[in-house]
C-alpha atoms as a PDB file:
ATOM      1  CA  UNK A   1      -6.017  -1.065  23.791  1.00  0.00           C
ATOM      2  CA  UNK A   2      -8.211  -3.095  21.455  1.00  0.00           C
ATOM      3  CA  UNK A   3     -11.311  -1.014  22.301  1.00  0.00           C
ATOM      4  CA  UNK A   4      -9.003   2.053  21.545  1.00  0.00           C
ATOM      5  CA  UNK A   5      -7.725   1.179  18.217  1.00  0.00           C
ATOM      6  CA  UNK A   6     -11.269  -0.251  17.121  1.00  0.00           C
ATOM      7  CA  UNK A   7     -12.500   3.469  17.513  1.00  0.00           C
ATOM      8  CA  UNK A   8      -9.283   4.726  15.505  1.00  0.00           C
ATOM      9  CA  UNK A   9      -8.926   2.629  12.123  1.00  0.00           C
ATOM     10  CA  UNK A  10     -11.418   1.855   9.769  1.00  0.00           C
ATOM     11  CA  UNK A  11     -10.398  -2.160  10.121  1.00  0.00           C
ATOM     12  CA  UNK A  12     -11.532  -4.681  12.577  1.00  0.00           C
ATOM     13  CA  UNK A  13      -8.712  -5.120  15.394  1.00  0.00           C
ATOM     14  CA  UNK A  14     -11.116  -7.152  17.505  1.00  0.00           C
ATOM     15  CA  UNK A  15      -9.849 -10.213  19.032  1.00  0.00           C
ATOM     16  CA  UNK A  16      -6.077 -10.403  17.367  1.00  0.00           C
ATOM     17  CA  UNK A  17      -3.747 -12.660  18.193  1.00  0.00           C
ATOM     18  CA  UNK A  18       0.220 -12.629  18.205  1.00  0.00           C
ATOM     19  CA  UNK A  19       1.185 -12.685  14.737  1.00  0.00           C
ATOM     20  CA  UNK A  20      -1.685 -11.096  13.382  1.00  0.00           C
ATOM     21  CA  UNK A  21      -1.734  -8.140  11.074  1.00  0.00           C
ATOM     22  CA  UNK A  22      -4.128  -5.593   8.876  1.00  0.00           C
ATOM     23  CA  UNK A  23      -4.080  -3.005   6.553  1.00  0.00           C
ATOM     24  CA  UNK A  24      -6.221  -0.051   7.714  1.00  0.00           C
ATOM     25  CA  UNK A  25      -6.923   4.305   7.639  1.00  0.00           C
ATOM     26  CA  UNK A  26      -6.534   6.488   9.753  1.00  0.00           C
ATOM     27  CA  UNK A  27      -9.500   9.026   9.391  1.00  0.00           C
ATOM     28  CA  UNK A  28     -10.595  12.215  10.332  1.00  0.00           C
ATOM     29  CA  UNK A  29     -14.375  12.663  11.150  1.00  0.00           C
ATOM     30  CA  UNK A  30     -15.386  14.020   7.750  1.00  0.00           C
ATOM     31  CA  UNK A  31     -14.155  10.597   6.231  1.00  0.00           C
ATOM     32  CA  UNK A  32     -11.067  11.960   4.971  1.00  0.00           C
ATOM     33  CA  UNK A  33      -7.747  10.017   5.244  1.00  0.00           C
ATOM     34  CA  UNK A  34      -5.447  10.984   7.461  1.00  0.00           C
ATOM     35  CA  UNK A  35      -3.036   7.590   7.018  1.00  0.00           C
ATOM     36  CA  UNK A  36      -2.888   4.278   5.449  1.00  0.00           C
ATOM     37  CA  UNK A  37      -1.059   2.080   8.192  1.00  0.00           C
ATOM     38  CA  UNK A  38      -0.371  -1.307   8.831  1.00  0.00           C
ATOM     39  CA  UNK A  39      -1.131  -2.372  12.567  1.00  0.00           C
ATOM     40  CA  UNK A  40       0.864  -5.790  13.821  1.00  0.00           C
ATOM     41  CA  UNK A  41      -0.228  -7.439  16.758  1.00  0.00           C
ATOM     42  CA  UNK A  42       2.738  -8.862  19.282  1.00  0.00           C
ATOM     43  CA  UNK A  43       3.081 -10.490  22.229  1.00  0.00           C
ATOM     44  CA  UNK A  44       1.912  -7.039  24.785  1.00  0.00           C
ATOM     45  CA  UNK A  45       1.748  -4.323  22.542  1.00  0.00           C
ATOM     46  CA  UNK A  46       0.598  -3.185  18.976  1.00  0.00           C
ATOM     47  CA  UNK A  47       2.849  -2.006  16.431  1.00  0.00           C
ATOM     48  CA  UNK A  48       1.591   0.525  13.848  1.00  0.00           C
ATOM     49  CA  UNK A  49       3.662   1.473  10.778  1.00  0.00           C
ATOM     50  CA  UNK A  50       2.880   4.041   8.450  1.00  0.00           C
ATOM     51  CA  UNK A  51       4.434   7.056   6.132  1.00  0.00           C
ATOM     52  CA  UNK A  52       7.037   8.814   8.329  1.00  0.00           C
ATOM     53  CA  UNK A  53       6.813  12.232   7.421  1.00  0.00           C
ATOM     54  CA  UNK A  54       3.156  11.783   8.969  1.00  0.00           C
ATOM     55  CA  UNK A  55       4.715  10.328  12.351  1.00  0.00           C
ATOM     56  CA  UNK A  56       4.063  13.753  14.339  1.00  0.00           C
ATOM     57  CA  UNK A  57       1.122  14.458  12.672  1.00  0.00           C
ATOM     58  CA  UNK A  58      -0.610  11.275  13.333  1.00  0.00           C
ATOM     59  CA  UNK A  59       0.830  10.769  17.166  1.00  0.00           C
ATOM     60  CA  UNK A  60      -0.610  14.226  17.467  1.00  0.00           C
ATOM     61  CA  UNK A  61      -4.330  12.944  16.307  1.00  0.00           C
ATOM     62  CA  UNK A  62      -4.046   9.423  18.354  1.00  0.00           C
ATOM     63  CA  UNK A  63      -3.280  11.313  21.921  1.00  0.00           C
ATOM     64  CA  UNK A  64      -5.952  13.793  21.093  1.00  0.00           C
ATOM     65  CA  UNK A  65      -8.788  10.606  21.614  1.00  0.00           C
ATOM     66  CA  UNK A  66      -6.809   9.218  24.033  1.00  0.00           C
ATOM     67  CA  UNK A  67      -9.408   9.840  27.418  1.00  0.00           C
ATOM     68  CA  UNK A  68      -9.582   7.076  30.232  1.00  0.00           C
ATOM     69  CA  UNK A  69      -8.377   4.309  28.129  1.00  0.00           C
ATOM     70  CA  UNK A  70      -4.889   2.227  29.875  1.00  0.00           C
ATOM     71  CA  UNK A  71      -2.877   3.390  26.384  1.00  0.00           C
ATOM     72  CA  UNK A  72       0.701   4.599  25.902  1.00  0.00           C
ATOM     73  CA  UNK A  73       1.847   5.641  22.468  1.00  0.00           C
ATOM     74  CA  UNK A  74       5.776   5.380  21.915  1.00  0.00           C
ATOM     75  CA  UNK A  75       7.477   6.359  19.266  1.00  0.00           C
ATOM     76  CA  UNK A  76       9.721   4.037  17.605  1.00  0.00           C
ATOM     77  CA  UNK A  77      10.903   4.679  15.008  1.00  0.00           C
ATOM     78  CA  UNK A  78      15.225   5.601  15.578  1.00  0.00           C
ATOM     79  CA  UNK A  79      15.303   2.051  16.938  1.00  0.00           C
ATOM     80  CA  UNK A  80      13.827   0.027  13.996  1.00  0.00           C
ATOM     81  CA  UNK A  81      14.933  -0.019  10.193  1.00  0.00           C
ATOM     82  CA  UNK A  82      12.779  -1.692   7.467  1.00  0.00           C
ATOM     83  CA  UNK A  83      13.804  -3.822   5.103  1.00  0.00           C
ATOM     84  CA  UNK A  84      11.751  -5.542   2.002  1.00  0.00           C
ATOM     85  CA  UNK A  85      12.319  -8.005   0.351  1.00  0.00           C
ATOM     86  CA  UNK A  86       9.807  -8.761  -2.892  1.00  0.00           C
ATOM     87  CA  UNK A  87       9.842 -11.051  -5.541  1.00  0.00           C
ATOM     88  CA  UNK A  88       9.385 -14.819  -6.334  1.00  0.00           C
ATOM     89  CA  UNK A  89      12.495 -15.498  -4.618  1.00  0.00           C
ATOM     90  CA  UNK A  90      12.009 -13.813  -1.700  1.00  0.00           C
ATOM     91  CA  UNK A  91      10.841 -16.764   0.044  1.00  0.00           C
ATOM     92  CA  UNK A  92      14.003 -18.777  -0.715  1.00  0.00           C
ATOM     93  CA  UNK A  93      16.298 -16.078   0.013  1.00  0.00           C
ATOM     94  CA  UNK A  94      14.918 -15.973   3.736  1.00  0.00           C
ATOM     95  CA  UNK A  95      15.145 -19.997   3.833  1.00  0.00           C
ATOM     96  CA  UNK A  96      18.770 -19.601   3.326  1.00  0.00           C
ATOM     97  CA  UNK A  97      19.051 -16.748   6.164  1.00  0.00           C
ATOM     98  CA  UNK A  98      16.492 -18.603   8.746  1.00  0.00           C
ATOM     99  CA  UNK A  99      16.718 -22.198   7.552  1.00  0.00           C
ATOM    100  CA  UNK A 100      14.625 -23.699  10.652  1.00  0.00           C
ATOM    101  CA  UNK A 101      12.107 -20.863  10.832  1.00  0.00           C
ATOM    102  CA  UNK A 102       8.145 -21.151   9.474  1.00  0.00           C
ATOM    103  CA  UNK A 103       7.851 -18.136   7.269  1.00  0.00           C
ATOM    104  CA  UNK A 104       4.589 -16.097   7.518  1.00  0.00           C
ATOM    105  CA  UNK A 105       2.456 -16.902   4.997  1.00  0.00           C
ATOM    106  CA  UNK A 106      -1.227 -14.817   5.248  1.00  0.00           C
ATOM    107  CA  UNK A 107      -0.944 -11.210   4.152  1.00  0.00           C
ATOM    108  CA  UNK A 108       0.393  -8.871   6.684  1.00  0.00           C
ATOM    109  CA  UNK A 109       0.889 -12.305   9.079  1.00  0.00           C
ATOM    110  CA  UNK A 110       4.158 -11.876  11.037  1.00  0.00           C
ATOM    111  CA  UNK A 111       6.703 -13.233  13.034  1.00  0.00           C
ATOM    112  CA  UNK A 112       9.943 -12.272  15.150  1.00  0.00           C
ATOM    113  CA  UNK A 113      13.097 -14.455  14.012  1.00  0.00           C
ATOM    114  CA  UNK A 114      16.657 -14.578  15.680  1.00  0.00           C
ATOM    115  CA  UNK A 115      19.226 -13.360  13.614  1.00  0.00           C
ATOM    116  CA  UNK A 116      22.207 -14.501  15.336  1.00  0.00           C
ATOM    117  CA  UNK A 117      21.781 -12.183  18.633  1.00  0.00           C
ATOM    118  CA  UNK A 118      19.106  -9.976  16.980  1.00  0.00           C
ATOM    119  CA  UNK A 119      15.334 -10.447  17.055  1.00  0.00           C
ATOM    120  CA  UNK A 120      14.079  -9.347  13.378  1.00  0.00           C
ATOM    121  CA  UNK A 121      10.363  -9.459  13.033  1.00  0.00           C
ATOM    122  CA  UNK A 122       9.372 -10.538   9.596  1.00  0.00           C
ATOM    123  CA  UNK A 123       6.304  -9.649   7.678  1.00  0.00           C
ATOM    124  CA  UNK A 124       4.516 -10.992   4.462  1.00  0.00           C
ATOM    125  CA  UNK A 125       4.007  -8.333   3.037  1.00  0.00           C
ATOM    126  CA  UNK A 126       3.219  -7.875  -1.346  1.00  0.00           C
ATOM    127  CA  UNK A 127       4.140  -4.574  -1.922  1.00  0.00           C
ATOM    128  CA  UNK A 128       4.120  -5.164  -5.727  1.00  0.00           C
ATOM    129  CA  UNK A 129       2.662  -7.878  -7.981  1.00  0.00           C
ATOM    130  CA  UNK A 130       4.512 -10.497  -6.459  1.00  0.00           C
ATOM    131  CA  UNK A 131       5.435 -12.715  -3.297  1.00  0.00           C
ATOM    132  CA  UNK A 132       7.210 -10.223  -1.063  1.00  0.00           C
ATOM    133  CA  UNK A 133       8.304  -9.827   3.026  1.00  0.00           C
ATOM    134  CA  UNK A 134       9.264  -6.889   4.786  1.00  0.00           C
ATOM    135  CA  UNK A 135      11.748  -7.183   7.713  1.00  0.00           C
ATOM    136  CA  UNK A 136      11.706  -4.753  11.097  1.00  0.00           C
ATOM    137  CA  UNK A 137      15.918  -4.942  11.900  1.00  0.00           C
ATOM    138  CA  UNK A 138      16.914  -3.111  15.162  1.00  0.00           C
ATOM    139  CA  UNK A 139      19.211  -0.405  14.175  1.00  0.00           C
ATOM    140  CA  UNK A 140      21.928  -1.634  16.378  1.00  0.00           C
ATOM    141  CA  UNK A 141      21.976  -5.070  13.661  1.00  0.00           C
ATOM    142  CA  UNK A 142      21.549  -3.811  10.169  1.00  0.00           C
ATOM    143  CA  UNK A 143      25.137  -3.877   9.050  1.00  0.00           C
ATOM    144  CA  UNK A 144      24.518  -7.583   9.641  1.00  0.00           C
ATOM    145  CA  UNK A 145      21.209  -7.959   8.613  1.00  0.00           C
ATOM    146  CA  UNK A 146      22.032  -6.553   5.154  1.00  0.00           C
ATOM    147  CA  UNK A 147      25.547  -8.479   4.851  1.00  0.00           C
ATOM    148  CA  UNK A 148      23.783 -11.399   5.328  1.00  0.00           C
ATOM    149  CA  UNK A 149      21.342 -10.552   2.948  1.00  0.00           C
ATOM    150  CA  UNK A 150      23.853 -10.030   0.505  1.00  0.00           C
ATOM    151  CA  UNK A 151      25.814 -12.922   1.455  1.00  0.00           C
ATOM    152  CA  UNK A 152      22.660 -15.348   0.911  1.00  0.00           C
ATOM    153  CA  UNK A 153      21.456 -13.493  -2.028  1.00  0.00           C
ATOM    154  CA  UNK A 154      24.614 -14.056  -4.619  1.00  0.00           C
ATOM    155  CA  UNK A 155      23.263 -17.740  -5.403  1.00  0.00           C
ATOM    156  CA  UNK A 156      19.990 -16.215  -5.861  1.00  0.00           C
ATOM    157  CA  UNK A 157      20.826 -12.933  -7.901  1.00  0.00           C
ATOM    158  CA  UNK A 158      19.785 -10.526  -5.750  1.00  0.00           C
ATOM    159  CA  UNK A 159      19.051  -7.481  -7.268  1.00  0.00           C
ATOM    160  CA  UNK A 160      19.225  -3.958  -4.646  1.00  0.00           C
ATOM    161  CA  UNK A 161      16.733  -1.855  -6.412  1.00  0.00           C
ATOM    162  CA  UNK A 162      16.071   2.359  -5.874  1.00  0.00           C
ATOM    163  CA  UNK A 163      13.212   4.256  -5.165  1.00  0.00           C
ATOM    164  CA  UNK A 164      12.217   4.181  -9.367  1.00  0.00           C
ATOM    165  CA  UNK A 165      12.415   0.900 -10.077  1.00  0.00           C
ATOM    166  CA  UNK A 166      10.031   0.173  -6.628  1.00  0.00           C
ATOM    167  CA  UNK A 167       7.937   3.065  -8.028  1.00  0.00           C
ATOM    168  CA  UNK A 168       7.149   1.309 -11.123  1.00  0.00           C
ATOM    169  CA  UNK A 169       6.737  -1.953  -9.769  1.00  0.00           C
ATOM    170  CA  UNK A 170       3.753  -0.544  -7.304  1.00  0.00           C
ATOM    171  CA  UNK A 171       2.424   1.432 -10.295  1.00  0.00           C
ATOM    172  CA  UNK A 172       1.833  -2.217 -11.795  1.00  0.00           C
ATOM    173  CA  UNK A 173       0.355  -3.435  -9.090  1.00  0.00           C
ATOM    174  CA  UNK A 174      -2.146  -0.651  -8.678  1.00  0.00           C
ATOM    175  CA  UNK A 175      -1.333   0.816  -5.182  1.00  0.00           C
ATOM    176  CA  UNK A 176      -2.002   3.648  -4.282  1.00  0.00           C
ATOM    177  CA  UNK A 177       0.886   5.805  -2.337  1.00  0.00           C
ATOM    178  CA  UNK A 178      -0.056   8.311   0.255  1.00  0.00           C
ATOM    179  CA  UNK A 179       1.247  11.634  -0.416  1.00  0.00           C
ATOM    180  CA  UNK A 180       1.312  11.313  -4.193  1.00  0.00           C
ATOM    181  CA  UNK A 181      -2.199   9.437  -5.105  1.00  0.00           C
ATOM    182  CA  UNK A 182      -4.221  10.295  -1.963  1.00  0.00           C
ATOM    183  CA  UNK A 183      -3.837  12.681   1.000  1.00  0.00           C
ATOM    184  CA  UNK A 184      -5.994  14.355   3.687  1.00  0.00           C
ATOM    185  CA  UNK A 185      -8.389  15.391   0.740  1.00  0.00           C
ATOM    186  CA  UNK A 186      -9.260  11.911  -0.469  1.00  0.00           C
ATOM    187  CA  UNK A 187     -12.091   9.766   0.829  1.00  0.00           C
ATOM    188  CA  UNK A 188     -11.391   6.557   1.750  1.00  0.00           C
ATOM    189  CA  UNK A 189     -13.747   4.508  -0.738  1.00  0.00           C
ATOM    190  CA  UNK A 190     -12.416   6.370  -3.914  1.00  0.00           C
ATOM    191  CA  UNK A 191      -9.094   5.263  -3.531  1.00  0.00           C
ATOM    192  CA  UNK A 192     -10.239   1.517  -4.032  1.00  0.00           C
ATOM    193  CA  UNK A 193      -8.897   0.190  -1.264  1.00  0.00           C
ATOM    194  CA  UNK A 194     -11.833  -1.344   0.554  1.00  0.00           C
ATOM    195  CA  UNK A 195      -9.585  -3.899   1.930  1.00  0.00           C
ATOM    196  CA  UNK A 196      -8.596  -1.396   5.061  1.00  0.00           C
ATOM    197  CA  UNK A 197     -12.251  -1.292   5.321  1.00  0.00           C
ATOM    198  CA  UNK A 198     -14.733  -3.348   7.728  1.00  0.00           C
ATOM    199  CA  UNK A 199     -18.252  -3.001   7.292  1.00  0.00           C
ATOM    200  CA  UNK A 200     -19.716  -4.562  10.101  1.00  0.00           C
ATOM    201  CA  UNK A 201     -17.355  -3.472  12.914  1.00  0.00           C
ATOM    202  CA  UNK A 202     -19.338  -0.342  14.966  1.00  0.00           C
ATOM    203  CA  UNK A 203     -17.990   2.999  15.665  1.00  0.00           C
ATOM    204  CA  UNK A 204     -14.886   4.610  14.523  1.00  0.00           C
ATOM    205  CA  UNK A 205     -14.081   7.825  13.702  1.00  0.00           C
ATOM    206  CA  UNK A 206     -15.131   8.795  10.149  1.00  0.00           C
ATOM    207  CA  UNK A 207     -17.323   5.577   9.998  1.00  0.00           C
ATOM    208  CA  UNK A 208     -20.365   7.552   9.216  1.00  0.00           C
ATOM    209  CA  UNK A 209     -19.278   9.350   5.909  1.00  0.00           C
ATOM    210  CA  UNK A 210     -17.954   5.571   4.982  1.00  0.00           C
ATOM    211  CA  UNK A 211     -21.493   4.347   5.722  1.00  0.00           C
ATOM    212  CA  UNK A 212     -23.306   6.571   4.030  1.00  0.00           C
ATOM    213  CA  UNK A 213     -21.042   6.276   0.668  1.00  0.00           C
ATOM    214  CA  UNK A 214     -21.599   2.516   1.280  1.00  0.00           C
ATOM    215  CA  UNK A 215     -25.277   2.749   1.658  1.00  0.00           C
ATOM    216  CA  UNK A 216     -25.632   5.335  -1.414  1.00  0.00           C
ATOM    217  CA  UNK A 217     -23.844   2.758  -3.652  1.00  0.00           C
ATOM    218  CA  UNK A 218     -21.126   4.955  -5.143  1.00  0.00           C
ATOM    219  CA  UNK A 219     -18.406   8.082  -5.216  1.00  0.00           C
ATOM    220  CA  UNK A 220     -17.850  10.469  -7.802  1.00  0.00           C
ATOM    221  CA  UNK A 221     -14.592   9.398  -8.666  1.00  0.00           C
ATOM    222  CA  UNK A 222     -12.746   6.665  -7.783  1.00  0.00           C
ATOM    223  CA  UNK A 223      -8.953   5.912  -8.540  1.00  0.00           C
ATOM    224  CA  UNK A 224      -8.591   3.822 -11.951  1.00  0.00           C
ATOM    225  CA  UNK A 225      -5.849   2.189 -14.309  1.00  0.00           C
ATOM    226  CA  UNK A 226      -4.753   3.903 -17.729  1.00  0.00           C
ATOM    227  CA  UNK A 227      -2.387   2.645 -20.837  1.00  0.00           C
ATOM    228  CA  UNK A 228      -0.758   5.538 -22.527  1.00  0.00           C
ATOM    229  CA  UNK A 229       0.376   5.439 -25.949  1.00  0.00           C
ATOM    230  CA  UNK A 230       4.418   6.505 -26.923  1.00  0.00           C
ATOM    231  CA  UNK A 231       6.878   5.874 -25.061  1.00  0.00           C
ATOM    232  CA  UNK A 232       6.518   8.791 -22.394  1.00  0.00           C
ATOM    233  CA  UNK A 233       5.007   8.774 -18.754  1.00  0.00           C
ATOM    234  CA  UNK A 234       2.646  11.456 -18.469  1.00  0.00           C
ATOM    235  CA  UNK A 235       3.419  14.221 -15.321  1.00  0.00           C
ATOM    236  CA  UNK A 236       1.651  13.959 -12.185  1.00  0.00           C
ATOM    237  CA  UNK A 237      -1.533  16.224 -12.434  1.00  0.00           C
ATOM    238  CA  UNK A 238      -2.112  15.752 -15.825  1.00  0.00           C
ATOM    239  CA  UNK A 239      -5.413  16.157 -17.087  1.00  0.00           C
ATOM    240  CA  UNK A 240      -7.981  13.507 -18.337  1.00  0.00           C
ATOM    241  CA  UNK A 241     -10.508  14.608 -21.115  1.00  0.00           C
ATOM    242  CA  UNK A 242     -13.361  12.897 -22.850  1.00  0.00           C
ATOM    243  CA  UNK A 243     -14.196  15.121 -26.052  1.00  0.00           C
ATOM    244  CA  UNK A 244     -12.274  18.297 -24.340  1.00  0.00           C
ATOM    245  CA  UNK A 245     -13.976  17.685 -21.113  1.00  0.00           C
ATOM    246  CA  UNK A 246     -11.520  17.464 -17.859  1.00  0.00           C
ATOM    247  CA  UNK A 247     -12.547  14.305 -16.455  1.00  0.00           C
ATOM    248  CA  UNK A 248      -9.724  13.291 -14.025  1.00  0.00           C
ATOM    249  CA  UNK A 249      -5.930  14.183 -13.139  1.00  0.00           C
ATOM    250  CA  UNK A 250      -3.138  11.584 -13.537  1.00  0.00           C
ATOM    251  CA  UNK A 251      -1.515  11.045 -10.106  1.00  0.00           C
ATOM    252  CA  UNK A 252       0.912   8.277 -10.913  1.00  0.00           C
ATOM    253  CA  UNK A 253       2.623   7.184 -14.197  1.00  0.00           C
ATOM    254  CA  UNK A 254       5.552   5.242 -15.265  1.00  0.00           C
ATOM    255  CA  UNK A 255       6.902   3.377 -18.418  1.00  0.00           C
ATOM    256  CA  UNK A 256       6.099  -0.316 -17.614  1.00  0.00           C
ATOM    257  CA  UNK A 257       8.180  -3.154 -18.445  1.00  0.00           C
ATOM    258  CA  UNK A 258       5.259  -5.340 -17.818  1.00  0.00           C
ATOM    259  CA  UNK A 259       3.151  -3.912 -19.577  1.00  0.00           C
ATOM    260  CA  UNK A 260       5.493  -2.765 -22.288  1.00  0.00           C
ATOM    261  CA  UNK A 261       4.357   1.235 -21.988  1.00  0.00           C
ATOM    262  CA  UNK A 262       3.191   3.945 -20.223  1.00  0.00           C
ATOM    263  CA  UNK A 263       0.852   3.534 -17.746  1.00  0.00           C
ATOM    264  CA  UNK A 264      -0.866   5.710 -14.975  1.00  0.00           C
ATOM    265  CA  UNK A 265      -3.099   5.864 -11.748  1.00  0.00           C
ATOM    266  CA  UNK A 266      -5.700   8.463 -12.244  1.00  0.00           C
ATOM    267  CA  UNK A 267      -8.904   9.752 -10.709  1.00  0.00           C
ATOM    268  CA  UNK A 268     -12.120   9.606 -12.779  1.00  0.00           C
ATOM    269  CA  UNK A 269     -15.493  10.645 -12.794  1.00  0.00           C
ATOM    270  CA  UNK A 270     -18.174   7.740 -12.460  1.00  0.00           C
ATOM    271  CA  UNK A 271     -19.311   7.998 -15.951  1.00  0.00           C
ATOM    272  CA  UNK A 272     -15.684   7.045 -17.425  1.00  0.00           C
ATOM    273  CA  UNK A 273     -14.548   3.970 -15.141  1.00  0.00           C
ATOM    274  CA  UNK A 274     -15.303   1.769 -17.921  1.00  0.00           C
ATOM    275  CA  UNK A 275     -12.204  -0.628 -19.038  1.00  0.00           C
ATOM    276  CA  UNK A 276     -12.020   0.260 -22.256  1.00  0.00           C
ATOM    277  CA  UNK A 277     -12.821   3.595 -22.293  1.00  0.00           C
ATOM    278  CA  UNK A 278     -10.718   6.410 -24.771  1.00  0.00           C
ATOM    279  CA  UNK A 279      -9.036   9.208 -23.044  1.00  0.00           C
ATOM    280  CA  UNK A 280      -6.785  11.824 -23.730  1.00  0.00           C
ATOM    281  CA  UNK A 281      -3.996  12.688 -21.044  1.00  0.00           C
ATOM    282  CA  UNK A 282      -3.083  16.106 -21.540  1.00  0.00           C
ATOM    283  CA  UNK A 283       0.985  16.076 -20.560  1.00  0.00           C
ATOM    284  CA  UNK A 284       3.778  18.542 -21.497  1.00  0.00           C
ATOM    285  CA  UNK A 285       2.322  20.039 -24.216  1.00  0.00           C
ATOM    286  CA  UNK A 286       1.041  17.184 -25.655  1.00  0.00           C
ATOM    287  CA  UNK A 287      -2.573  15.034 -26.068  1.00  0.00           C
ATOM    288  CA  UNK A 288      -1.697  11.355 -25.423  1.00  0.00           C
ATOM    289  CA  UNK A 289      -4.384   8.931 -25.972  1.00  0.00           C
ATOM    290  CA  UNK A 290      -5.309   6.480 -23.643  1.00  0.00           C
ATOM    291  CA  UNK A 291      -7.417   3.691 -22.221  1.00  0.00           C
ATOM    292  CA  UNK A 292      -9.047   2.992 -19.137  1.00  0.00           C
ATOM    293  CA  UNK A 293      -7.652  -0.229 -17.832  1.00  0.00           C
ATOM    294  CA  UNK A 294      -8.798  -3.026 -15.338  1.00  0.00           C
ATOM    295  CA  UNK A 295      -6.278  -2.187 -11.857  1.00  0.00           C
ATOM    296  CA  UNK A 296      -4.147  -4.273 -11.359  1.00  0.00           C
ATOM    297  CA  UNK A 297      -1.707  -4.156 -14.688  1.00  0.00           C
ATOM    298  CA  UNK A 298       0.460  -6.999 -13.161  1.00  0.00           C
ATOM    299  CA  UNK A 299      -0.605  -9.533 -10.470  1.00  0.00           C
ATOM    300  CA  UNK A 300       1.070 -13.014  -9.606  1.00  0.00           C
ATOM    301  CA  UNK A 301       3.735 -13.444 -12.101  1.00  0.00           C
ATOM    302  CA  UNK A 302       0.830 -12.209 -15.252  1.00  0.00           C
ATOM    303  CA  UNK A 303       0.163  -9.284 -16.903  1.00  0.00           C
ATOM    304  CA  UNK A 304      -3.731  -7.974 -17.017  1.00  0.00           C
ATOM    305  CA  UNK A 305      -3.540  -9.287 -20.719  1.00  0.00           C
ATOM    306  CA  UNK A 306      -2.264 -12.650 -19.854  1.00  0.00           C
ATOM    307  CA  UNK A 307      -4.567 -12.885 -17.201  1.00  0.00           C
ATOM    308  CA  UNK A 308      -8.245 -11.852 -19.048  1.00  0.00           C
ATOM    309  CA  UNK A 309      -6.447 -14.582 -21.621  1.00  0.00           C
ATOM    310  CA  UNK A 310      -6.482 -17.056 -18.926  1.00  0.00           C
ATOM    311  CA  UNK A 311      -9.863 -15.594 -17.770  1.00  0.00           C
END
C-alpha cells in the first residue's frame, strides 16, 4: 500500500505510523492537479479525503495504476460525515466533549475518540488562520455528535457558521480551494502550496514536470494576495492590469473583517509578485485599484499588518 500511494501523491507516505497525516496532490503525468487530498494513516488501512464532487473521478484514476500491488480502494463516503471545528476555542470545546482524551496536536495528526458508543476520529486540522480540528462522525451518530456539540458549546459561545462566512475566513488565510482557485489546468508549484510537495522522495506520477519547474527556479505565475480599495469584492475572473496590460485573473475575493476590506486570491505573472505592487482589478464595470499583498492576510490570531509590525 505504501509503495502504491508513494507513486500516487506528490508527498512522502513512507514509513507512517497510526496517527499520522499529510497534505498532498493528486497529479496527472503532465504535472497538472488532479486533487488536493489529505491522506490519514490508521491502524490497517489509509484514509484519503478530498473534494467530493471529484470522488468518481479520482477512484477512476487510482484503479487505473492499480497493477500487482495487494490494494483495495473503498469508497466511504455515505458512512462518514465531517465536522470542523476552528477557532481559538476549539481546543476547549473538545476538552469539555472528551475530557480524558490527548488531543492531536501536529498538523493533520489524528486520533479516533469514543463518543459514548461511537468511535469519532479527530483531526488537527487549520483550515483558516487559526487553531482548528475536523471530526470524521459515523453517520449512524451525528444527531449526537452535533447535540453534544451544541450542548458543550453554550459556555463557550459557539458560533454555527455557513458556507460565506468559512469562505472568507480561508480567503484570509490564503488557501487555495480546488474548483474555484485551481483545477486540472493548474500546476502544482503555482498554486503555492509546496507543502503537499516532497522533493527528495523518487517517482510519482507527474514528479518530472515538478522537477523540472524546481530545477528551472520558477513558474510564470504563481497564486498571490491582493487589497482592494471600496468596499466591494471584485467577481471571480476579474482581470489584473499593470498600465492596461492583463496581468492575472482574480479567482477569490471577499470583504475581510480582518483586514477591514476587500481582498482577493489572484494569479500573476512573475514580473508583478512584488508586495507592494499597484494593480488595477477590472470588476463590474469598474477599475479598482489594488496592491499586491504578502499571503497570508491573517495568521495566528494577527493580521499581515500586525504581524510585519511585530516583524
Amino acid at each position: 500500500r505504501i509503495s502504491y500511494l508513494q507513486g500516487m501523491l506528490s508527498n512522502d507516505v513512507k514509513k507512517p505510523t497510526s496517527g499520522d497525516g499529510i497534505y498532498a496532490a493528486i497529479l496527472d503525468i503532465q504535472g497538472k492537479i488532479l486533487a488536493d487530498a489529505r491522506l490519514f494513516c490508521l491502524d490497517d488501512a489509509f484514509l484519503l479525503e478530498l473534494w467530493e464532487p471529484l470522488k468518481d473521478k479520482i477512484i477512476a484514476h487510482l484503479n487505473r495504476y492499480l497493477v500487482a500491488d495487494d490494494v483495495e480502494i473503498a469508497d466511504l463516503t455515505g458512512q462518514y460525515t465531517m465536522l470542523s471545528l476552528q477557532g481559538p476555542k476549539s481546543d476547549l470545546l473538545l476538552k469539555e466533549i472528551f475530557p480524558d482524551a490527548d488531543l492531536p496536536t501536529a498538523d493533520l495528526s489524528h486520533c479516533a475518540l469514543q463518543l459514548d458508543v461511537a468511535e469519532i476520529e479527530v483531526v488537527n486540522s487549520w483550515r483558516t488562520g487559526e487553531k482548528g480540528y475536523d471530526l470524521f462522525v459515523p453517520s449512524a451518530a451525528l444527531v449526537h455528535a452535533v447535540a453534544a456539540i451544541r450542548e458543550q458549546g453554550k459556555r463557550l459561545a459557539l458560533r454555527w457558521v455557513g458556507a460565506e462566512a468559512q469562505e472568507i475566513l480561508r480567503v484570509e488565510a490564503g488557501i487555495p480551494r480546488y474548483g474555484v482557485d485551481m483545477d486540472e489546468n493548474n500546476l502544482l508549484l503555482e498554486t503555492g502550496l509546496e507543502r503537499a510537495v516532497s522533493f527528495q522522495k523518487g517517482c510519482y506520477l507527474g514528479q518530472e514536470v515538478v522537477e523540472r519547474i524546481r530545477s528551472r527556479g520558477h513558474v510564470n505565475k504563481k497564486l498571490s494576495g491582493l487589497t482592494l480599495q471600496g468596499a466591494t469584492a471584485a467577481r471571480r475572473g476579474s482581470p489584473v492590469r499593470v498600465d492596461g496590460k492583463e496581468i492575472g485573473k482574480v479567482t477569490s475575493s471577499v470583504l475581510s473583517p480582518a483586514q477591514k476590506r476587500p481582498i482577493a486570491l489572484a494569479y500573476l505573472q512573475r514580473d508583478y509578485w512584488k508586495p507592494g505592487t499597484p494593480v488595477t482589478v477590472e470588476s463590474a464595470g469598474s477599475a479598482i485599484p489594488a496592491t499586491v499583498a504578502l499571503l497570508p492576510f491573517y495568521s495566528g490570531g494577527g493580521t499581515l499588518e500586525s504581524r510585519q509590525e511585530l516583524g
